[in-house]
PDB file of N, CA and C in Angstrom:
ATOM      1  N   UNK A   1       0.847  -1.174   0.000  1.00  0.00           N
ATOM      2  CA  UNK A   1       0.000   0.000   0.000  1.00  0.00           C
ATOM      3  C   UNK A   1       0.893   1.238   0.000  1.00  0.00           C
ATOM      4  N   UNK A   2       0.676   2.098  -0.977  1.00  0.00           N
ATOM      5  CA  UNK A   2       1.353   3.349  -1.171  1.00  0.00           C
ATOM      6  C   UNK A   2       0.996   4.508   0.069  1.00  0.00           C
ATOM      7  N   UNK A   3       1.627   5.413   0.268  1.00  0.00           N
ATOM      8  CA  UNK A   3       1.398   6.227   1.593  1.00  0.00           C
ATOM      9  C   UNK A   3       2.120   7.231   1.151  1.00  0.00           C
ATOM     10  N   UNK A   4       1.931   8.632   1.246  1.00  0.00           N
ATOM     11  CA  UNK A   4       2.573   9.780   1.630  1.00  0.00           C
ATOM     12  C   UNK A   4       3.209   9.847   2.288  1.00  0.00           C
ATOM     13  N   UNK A   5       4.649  10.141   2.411  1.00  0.00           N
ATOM     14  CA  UNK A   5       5.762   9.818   2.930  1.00  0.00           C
ATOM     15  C   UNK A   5       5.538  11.407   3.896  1.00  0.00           C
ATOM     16  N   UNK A   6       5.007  12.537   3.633  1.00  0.00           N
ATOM     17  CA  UNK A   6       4.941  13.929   4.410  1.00  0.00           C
ATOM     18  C   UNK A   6       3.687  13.589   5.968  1.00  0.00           C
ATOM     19  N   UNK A   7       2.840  12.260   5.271  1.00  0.00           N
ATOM     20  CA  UNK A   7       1.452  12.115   6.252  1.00  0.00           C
ATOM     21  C   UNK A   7       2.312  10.938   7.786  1.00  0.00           C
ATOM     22  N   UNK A   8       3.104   9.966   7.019  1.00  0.00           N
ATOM     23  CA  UNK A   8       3.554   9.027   7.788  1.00  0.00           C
ATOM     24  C   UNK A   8       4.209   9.222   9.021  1.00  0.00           C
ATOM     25  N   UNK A   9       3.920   9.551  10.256  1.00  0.00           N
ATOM     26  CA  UNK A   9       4.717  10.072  10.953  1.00  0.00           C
ATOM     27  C   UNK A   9       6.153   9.848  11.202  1.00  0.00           C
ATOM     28  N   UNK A  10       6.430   8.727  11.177  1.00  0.00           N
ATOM     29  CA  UNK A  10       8.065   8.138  11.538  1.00  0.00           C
ATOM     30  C   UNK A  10       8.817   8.708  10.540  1.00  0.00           C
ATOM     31  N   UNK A  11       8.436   8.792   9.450  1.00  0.00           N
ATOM     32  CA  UNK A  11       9.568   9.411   8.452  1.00  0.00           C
ATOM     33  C   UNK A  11       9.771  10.870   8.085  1.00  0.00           C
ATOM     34  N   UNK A  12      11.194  10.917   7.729  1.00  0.00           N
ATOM     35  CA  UNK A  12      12.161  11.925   7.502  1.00  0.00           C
ATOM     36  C   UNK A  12      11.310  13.203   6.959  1.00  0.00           C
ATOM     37  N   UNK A  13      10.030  13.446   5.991  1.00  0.00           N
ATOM     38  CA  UNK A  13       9.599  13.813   5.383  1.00  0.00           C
ATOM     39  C   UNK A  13       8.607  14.773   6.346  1.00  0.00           C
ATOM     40  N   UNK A  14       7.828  13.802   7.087  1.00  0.00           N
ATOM     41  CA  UNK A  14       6.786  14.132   8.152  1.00  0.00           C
ATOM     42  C   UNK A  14       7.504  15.026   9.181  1.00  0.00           C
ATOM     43  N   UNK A  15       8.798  14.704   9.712  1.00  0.00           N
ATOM     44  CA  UNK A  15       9.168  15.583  10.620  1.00  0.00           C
ATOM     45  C   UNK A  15       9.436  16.563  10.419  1.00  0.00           C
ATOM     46  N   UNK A  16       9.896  17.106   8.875  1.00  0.00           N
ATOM     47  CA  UNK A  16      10.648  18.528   8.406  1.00  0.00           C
ATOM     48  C   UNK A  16       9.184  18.952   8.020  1.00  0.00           C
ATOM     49  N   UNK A  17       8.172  18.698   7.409  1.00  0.00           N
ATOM     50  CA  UNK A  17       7.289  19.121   7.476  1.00  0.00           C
ATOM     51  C   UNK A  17       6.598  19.429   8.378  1.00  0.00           C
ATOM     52  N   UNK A  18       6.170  18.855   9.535  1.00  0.00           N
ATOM     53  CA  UNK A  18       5.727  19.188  11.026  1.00  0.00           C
ATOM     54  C   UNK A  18       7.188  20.005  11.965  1.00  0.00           C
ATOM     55  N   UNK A  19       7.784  20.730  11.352  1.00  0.00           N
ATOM     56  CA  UNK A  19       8.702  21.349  11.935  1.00  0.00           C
ATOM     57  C   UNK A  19       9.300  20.536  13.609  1.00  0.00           C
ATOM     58  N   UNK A  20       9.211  19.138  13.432  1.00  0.00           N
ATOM     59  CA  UNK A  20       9.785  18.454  14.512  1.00  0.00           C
ATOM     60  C   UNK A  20      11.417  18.016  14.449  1.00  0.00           C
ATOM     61  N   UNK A  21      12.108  18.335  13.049  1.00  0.00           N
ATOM     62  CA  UNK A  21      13.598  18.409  13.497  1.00  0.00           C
ATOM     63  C   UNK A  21      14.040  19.546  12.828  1.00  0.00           C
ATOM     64  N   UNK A  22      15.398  19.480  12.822  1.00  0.00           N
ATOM     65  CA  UNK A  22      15.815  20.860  12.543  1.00  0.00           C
ATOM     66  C   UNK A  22      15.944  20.665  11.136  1.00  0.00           C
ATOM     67  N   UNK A  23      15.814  21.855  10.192  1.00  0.00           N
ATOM     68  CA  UNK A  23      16.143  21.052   8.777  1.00  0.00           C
ATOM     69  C   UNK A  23      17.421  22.090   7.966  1.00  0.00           C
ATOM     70  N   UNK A  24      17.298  23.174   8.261  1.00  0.00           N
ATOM     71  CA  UNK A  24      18.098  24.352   7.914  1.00  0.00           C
ATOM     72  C   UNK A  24      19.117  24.275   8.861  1.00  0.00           C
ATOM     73  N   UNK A  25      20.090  23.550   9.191  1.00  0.00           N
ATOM     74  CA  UNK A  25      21.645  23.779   9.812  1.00  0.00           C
ATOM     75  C   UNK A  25      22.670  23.452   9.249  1.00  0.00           C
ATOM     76  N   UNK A  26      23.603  24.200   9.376  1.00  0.00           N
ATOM     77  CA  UNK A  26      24.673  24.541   8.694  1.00  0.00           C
ATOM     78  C   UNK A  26      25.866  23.276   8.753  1.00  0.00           C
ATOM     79  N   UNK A  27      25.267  22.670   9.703  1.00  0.00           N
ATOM     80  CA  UNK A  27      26.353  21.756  10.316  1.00  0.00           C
ATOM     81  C   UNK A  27      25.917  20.154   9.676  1.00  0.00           C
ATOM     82  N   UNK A  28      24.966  19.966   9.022  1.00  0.00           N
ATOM     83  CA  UNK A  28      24.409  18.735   8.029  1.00  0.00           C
ATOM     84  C   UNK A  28      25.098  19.480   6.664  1.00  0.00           C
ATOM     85  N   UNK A  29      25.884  20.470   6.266  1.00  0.00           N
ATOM     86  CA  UNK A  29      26.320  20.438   4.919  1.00  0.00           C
ATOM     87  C   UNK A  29      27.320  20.265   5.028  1.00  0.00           C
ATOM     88  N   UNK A  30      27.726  19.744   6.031  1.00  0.00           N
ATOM     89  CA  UNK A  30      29.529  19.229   6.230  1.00  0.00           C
ATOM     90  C   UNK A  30      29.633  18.068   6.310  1.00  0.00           C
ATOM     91  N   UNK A  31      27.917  17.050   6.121  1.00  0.00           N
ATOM     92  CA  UNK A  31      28.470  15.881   6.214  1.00  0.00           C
ATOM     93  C   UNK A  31      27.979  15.276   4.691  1.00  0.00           C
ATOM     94  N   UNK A  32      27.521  15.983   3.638  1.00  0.00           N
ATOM     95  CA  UNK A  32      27.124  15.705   2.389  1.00  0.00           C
ATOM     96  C   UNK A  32      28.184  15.309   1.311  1.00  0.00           C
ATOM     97  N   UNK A  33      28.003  14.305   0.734  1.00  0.00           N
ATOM     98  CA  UNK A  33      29.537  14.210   0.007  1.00  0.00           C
ATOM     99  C   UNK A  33      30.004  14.387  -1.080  1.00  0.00           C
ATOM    100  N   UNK A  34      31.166  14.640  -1.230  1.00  0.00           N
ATOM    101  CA  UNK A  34      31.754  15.470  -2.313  1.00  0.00           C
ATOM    102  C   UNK A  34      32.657  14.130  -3.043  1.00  0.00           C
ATOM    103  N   UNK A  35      32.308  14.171  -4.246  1.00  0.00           N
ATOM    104  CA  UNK A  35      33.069  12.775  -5.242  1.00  0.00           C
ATOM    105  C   UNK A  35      34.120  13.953  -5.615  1.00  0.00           C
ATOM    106  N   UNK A  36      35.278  14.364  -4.919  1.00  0.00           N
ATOM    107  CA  UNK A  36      36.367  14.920  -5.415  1.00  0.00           C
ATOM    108  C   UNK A  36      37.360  13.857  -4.767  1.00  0.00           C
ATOM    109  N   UNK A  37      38.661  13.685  -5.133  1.00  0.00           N
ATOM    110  CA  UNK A  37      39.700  13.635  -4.573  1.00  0.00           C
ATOM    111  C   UNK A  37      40.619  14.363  -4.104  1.00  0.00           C
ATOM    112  N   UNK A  38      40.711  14.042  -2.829  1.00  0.00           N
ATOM    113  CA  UNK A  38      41.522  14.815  -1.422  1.00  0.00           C
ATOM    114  C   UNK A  38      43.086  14.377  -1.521  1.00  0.00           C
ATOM    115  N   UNK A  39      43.973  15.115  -1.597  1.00  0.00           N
ATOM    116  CA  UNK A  39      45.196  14.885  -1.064  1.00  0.00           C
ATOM    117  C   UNK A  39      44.986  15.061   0.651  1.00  0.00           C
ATOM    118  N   UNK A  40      45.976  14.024   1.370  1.00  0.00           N
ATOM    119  CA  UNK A  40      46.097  14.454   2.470  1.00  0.00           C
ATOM    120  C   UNK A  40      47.236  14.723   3.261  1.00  0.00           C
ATOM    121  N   UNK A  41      46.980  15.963   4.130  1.00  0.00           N
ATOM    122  CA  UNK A  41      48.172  16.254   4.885  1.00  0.00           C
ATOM    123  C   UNK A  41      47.803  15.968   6.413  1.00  0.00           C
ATOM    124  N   UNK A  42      48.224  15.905   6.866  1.00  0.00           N
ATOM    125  CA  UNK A  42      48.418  15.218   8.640  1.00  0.00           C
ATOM    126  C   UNK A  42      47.916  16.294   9.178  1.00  0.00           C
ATOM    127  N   UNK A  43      48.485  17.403   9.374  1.00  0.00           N
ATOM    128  CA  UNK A  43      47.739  18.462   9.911  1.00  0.00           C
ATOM    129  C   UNK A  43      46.507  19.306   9.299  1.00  0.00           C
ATOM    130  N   UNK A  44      45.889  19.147   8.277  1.00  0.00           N
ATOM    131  CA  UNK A  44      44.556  19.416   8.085  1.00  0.00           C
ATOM    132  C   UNK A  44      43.653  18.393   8.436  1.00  0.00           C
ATOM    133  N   UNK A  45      44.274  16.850   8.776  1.00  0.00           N
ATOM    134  CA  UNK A  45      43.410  15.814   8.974  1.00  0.00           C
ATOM    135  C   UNK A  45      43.375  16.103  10.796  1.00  0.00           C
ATOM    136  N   UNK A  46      44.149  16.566  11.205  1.00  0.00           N
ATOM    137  CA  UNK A  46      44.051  16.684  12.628  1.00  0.00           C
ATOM    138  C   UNK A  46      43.262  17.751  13.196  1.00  0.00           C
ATOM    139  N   UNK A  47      43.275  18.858  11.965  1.00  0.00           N
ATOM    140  CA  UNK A  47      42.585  20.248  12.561  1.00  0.00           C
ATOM    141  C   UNK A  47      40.730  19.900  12.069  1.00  0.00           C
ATOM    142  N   UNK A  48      40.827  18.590  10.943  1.00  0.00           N
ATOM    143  CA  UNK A  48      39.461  18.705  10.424  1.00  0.00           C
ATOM    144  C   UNK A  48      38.772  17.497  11.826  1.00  0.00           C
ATOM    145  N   UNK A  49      39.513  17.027  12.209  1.00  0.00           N
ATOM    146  CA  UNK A  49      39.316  16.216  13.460  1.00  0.00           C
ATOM    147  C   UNK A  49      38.501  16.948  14.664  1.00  0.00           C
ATOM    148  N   UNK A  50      39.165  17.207  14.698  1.00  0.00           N
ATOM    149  CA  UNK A  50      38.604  18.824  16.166  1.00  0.00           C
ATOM    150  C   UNK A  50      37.627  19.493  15.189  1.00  0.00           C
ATOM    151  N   UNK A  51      37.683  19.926  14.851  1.00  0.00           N
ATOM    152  CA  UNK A  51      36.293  20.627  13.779  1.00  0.00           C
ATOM    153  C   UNK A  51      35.343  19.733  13.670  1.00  0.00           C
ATOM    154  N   UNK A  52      35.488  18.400  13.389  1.00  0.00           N
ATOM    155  CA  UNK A  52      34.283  17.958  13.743  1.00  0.00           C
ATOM    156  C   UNK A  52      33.939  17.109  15.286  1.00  0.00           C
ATOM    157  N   UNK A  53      34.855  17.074  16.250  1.00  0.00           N
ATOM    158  CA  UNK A  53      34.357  17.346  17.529  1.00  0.00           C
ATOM    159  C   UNK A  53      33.386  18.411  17.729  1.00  0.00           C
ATOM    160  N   UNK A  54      34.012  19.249  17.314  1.00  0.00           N
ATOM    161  CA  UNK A  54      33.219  20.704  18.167  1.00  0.00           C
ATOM    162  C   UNK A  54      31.983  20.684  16.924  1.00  0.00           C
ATOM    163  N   UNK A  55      31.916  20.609  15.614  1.00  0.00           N
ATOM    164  CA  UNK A  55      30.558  20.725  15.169  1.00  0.00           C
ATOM    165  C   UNK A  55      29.501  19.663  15.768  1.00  0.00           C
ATOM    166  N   UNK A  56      30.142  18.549  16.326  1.00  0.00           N
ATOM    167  CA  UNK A  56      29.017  17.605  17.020  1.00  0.00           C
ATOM    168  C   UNK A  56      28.503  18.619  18.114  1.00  0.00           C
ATOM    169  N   UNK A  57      29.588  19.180  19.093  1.00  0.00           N
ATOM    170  CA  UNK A  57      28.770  19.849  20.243  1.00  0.00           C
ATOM    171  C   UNK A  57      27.610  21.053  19.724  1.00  0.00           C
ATOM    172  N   UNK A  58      28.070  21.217  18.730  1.00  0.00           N
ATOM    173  CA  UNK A  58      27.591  22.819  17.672  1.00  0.00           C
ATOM    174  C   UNK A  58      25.956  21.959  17.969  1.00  0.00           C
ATOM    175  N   UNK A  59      26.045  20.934  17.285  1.00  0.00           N
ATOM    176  CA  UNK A  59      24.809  20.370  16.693  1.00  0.00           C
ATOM    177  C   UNK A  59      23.920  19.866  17.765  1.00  0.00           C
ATOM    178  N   UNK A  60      24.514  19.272  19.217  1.00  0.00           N
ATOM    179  CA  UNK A  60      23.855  19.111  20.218  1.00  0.00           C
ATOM    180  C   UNK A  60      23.499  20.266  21.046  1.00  0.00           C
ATOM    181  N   UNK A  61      23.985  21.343  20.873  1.00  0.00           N
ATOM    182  CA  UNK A  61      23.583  22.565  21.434  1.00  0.00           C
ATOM    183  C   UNK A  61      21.881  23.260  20.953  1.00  0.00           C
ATOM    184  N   UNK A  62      21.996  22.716  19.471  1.00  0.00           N
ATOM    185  CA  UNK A  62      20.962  23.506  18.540  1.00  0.00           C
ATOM    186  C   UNK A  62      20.120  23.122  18.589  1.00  0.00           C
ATOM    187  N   UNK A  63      20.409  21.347  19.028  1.00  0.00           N
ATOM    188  CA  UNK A  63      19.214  20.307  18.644  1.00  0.00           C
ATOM    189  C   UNK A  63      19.111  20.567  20.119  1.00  0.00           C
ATOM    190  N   UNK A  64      19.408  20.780  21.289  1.00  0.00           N
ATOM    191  CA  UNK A  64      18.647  21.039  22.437  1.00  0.00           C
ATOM    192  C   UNK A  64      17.907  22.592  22.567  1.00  0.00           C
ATOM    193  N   UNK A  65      18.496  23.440  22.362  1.00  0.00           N
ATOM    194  CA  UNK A  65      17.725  24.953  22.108  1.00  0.00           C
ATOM    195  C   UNK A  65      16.471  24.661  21.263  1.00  0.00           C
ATOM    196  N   UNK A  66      16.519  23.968  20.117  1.00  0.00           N
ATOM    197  CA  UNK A  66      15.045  23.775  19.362  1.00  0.00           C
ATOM    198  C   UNK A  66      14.058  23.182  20.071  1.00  0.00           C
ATOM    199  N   UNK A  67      14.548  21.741  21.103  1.00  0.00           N
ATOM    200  CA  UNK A  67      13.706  21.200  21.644  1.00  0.00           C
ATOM    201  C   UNK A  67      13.055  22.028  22.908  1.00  0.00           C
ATOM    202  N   UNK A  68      13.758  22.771  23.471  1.00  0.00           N
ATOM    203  CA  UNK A  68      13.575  23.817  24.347  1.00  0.00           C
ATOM    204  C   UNK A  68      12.639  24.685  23.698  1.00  0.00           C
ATOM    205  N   UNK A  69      12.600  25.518  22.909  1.00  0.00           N
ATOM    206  CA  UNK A  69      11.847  26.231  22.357  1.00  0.00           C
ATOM    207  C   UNK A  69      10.302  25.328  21.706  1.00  0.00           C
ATOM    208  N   UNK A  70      10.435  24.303  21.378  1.00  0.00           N
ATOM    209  CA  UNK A  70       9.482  23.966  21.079  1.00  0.00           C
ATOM    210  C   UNK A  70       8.650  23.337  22.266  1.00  0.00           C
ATOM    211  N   UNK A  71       9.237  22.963  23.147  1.00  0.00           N
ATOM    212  CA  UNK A  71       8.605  22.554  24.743  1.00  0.00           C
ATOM    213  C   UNK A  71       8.503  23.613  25.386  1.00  0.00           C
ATOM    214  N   UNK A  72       8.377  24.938  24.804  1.00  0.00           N
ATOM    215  CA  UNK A  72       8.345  26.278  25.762  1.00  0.00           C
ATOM    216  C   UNK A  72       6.912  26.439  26.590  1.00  0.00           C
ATOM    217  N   UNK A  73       5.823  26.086  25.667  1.00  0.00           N
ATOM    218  CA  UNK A  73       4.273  26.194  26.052  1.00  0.00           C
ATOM    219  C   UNK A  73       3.849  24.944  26.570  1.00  0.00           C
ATOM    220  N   UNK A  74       4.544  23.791  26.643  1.00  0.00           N
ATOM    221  CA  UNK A  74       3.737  22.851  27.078  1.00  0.00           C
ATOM    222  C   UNK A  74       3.492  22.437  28.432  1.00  0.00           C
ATOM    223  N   UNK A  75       4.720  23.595  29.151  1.00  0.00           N
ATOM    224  CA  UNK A  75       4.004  23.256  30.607  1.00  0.00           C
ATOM    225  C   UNK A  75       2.779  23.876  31.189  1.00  0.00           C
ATOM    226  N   UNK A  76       2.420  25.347  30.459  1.00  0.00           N
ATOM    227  CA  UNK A  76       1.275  26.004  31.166  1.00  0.00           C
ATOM    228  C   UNK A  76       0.068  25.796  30.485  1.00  0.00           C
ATOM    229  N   UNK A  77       0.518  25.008  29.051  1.00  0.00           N
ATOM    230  CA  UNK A  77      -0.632  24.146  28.953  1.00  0.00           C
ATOM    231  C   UNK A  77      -1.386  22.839  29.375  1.00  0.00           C
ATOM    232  N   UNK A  78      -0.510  22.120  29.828  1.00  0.00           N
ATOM    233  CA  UNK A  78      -0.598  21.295  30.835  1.00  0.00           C
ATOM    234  C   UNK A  78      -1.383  21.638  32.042  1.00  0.00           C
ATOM    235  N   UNK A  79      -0.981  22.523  32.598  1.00  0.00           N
ATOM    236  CA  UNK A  79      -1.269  23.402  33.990  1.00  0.00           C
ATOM    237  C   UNK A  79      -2.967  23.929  33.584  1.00  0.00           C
ATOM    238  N   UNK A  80      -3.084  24.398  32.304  1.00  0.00           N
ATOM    239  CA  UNK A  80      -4.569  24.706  31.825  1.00  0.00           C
ATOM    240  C   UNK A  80      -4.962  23.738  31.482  1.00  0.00           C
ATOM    241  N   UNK A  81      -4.878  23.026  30.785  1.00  0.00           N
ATOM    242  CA  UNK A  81      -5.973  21.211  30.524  1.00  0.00           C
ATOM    243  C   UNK A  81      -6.591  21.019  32.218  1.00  0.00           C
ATOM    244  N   UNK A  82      -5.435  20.830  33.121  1.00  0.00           N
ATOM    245  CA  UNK A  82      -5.489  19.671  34.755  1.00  0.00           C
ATOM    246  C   UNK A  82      -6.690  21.192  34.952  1.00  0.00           C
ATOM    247  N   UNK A  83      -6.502  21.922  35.378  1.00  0.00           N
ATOM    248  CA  UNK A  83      -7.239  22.892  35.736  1.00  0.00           C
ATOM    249  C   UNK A  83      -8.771  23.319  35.591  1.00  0.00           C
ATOM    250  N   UNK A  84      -8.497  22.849  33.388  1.00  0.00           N
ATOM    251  CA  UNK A  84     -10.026  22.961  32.875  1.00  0.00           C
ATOM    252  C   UNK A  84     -10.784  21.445  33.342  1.00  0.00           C
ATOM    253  N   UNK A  85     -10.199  20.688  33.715  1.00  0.00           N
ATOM    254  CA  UNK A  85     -10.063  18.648  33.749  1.00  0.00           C
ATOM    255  C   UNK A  85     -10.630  19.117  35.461  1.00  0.00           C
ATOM    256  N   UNK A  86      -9.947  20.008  35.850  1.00  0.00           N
ATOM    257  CA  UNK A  86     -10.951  20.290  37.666  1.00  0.00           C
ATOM    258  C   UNK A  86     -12.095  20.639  37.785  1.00  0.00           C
ATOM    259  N   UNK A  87     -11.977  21.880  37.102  1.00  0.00           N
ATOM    260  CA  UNK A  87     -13.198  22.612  36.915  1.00  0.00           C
ATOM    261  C   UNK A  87     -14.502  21.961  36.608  1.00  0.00           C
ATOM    262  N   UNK A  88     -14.428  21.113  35.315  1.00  0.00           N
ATOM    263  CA  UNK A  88     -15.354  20.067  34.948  1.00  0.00           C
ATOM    264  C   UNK A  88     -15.902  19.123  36.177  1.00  0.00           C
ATOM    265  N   UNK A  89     -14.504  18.531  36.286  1.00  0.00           N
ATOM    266  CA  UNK A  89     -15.016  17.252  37.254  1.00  0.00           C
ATOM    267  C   UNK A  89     -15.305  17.775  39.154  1.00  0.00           C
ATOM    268  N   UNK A  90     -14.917  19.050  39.789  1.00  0.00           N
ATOM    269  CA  UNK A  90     -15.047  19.187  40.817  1.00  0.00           C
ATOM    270  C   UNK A  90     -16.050  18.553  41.624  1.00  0.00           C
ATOM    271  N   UNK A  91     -17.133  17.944  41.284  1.00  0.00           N
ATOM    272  CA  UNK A  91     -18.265  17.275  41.846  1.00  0.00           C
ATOM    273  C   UNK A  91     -17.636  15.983  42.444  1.00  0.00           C
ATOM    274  N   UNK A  92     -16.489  15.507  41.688  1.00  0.00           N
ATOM    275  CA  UNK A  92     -15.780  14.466  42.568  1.00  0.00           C
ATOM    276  C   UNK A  92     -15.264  14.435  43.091  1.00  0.00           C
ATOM    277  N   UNK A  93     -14.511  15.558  43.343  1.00  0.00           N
ATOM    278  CA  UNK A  93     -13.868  16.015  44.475  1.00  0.00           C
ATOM    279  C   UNK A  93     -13.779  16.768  45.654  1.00  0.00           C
ATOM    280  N   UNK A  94     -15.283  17.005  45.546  1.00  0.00           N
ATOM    281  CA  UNK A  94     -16.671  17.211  46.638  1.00  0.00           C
ATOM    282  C   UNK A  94     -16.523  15.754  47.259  1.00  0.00           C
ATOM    283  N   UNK A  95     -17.084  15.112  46.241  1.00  0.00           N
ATOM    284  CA  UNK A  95     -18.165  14.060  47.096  1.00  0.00           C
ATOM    285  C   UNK A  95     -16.843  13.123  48.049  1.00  0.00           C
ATOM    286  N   UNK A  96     -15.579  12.788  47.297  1.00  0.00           N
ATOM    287  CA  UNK A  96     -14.275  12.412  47.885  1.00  0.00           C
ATOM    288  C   UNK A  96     -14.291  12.836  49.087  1.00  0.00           C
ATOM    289  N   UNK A  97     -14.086  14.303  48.923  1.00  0.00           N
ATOM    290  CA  UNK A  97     -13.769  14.877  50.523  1.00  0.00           C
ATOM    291  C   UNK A  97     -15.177  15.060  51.669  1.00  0.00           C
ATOM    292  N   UNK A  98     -16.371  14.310  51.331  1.00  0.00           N
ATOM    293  CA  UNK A  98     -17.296  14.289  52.110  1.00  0.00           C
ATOM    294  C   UNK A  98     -17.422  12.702  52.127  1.00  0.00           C
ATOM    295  N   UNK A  99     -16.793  12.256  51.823  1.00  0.00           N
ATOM    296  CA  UNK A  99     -16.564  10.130  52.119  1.00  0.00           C
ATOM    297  C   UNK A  99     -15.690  10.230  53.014  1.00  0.00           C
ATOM    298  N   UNK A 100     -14.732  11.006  53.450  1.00  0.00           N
ATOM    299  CA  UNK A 100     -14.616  11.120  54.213  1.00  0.00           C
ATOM    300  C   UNK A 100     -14.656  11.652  55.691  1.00  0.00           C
ATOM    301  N   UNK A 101     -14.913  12.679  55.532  1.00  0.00           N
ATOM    302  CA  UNK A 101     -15.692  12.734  56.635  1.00  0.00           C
ATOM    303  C   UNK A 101     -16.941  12.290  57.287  1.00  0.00           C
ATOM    304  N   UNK A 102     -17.553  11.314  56.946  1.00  0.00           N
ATOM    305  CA  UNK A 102     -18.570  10.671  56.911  1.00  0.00           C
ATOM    306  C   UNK A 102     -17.949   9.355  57.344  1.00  0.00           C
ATOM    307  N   UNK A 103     -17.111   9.074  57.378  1.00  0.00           N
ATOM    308  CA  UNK A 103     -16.407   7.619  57.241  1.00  0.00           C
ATOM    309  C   UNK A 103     -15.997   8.615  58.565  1.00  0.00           C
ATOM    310  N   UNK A 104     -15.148   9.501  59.090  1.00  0.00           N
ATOM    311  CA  UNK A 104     -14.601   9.951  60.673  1.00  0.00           C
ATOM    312  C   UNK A 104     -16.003  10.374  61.341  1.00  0.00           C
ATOM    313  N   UNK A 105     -16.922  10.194  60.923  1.00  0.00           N
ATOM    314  CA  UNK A 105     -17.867  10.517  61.825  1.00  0.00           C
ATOM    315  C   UNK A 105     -18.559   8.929  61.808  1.00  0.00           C
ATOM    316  N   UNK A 106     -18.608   8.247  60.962  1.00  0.00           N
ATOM    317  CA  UNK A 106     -19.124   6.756  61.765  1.00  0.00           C
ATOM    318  C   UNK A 106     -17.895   6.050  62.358  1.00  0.00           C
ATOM    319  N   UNK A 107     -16.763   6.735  61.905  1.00  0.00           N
ATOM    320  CA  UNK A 107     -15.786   6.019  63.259  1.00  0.00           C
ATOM    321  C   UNK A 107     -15.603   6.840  64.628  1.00  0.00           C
ATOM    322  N   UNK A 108     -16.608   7.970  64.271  1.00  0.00           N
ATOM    323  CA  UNK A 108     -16.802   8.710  66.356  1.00  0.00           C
ATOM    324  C   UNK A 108     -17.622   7.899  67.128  1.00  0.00           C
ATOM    325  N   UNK A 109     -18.703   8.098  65.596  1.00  0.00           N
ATOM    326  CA  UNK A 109     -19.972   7.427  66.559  1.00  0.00           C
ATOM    327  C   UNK A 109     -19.489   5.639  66.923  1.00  0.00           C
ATOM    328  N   UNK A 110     -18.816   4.880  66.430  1.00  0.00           N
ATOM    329  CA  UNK A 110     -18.730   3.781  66.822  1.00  0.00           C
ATOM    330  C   UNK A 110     -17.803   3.874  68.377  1.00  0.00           C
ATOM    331  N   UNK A 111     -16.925   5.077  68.213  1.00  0.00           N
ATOM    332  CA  UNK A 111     -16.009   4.988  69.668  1.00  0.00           C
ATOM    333  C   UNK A 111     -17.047   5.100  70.609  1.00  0.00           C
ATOM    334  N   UNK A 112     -18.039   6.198  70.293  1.00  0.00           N
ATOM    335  CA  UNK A 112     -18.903   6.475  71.324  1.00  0.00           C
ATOM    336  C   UNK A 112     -19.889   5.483  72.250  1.00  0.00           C
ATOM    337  N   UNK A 113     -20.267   4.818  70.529  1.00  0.00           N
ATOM    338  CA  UNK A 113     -21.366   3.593  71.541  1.00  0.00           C
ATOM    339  C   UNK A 113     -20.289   2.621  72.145  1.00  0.00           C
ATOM    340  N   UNK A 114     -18.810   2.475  71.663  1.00  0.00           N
ATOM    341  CA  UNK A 114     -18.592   1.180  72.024  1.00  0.00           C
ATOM    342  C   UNK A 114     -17.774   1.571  74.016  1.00  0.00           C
ATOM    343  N   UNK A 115     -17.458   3.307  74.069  1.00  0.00           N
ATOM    344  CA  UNK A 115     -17.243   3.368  75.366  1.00  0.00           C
ATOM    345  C   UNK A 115     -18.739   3.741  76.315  1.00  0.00           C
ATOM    346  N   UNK A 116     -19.943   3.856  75.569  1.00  0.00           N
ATOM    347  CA  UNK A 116     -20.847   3.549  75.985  1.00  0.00           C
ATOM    348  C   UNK A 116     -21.300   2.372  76.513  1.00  0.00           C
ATOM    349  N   UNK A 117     -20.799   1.470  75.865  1.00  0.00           N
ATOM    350  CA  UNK A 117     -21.363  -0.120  76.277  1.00  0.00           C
ATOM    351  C   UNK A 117     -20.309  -0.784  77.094  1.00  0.00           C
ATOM    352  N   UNK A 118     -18.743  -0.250  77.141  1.00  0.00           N
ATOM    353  CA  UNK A 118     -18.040  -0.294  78.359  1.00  0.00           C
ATOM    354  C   UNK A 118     -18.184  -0.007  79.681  1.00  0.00           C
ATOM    355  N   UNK A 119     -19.281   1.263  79.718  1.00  0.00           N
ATOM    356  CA  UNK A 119     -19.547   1.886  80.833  1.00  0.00           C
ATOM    357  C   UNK A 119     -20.571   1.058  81.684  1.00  0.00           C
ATOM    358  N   UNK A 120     -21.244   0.554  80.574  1.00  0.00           N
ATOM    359  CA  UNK A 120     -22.843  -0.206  80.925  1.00  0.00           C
ATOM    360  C   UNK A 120     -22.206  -1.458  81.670  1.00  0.00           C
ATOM    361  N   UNK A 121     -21.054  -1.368  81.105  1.00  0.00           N
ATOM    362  CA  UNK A 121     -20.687  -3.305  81.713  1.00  0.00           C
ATOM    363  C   UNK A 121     -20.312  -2.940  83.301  1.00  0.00           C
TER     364      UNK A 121
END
């Protein structure tokens, strides 16, 4: 069965379209490849070494700032759902806090009759 690769969620397509990864960074055109041939010298292979250390941190920095920014609203929306989710249901959390006290008042009245019927003895 054929599928839209932009509708499918798991794939590459769906996420750059739902703006869920990053797609514009500078630091994915350094890993695209080039069919040239490289001479190599020892010290550009050592300096391109460290360059791409530090573009990994580059890239874990960005990819955490995005996720940050995109988790910016979801805590006080959270905080508004539980809130509107109270508001609705408060009738149960009436009747909760009157089960109990109802439950400490048939455990008075049971102390009562039962040092009542101590007394009688």
């Amino acid at each position: 069965m054929k599928r839209n690769p932009r509708k499918v969620a798991w794939t590459k397509a769906y996420r750059r379209a739902h703006n869920k990864d990053l797609t514009e960074d500078t630091t994915f055109e350094m890993e695209r490849r080039k069919n040239r041939p490289v001479k190599y010298n020892r010290e550009t292979v050592q300096s391109s070494m460290k360059a791409m250390k530090r573009i990994l941190e580059i890239r874990k920095q960005r990819q955490d700032r995005f996720y940050d920014n995109r988790m910016k609203g979801k805590a006080s929306k959270e905080r508004a759902e539980a809130k509107k989710v109270l508001e609705n249901e408060i009738h149960l959390v009436k009747s909760l806090a009157g089960t109990e006290t109802e439950k400490e008042q048939k455990a008075e009245k049971l102390k009562v009759a039962v040092e009542e019927s101590m007394e009688m003895e």
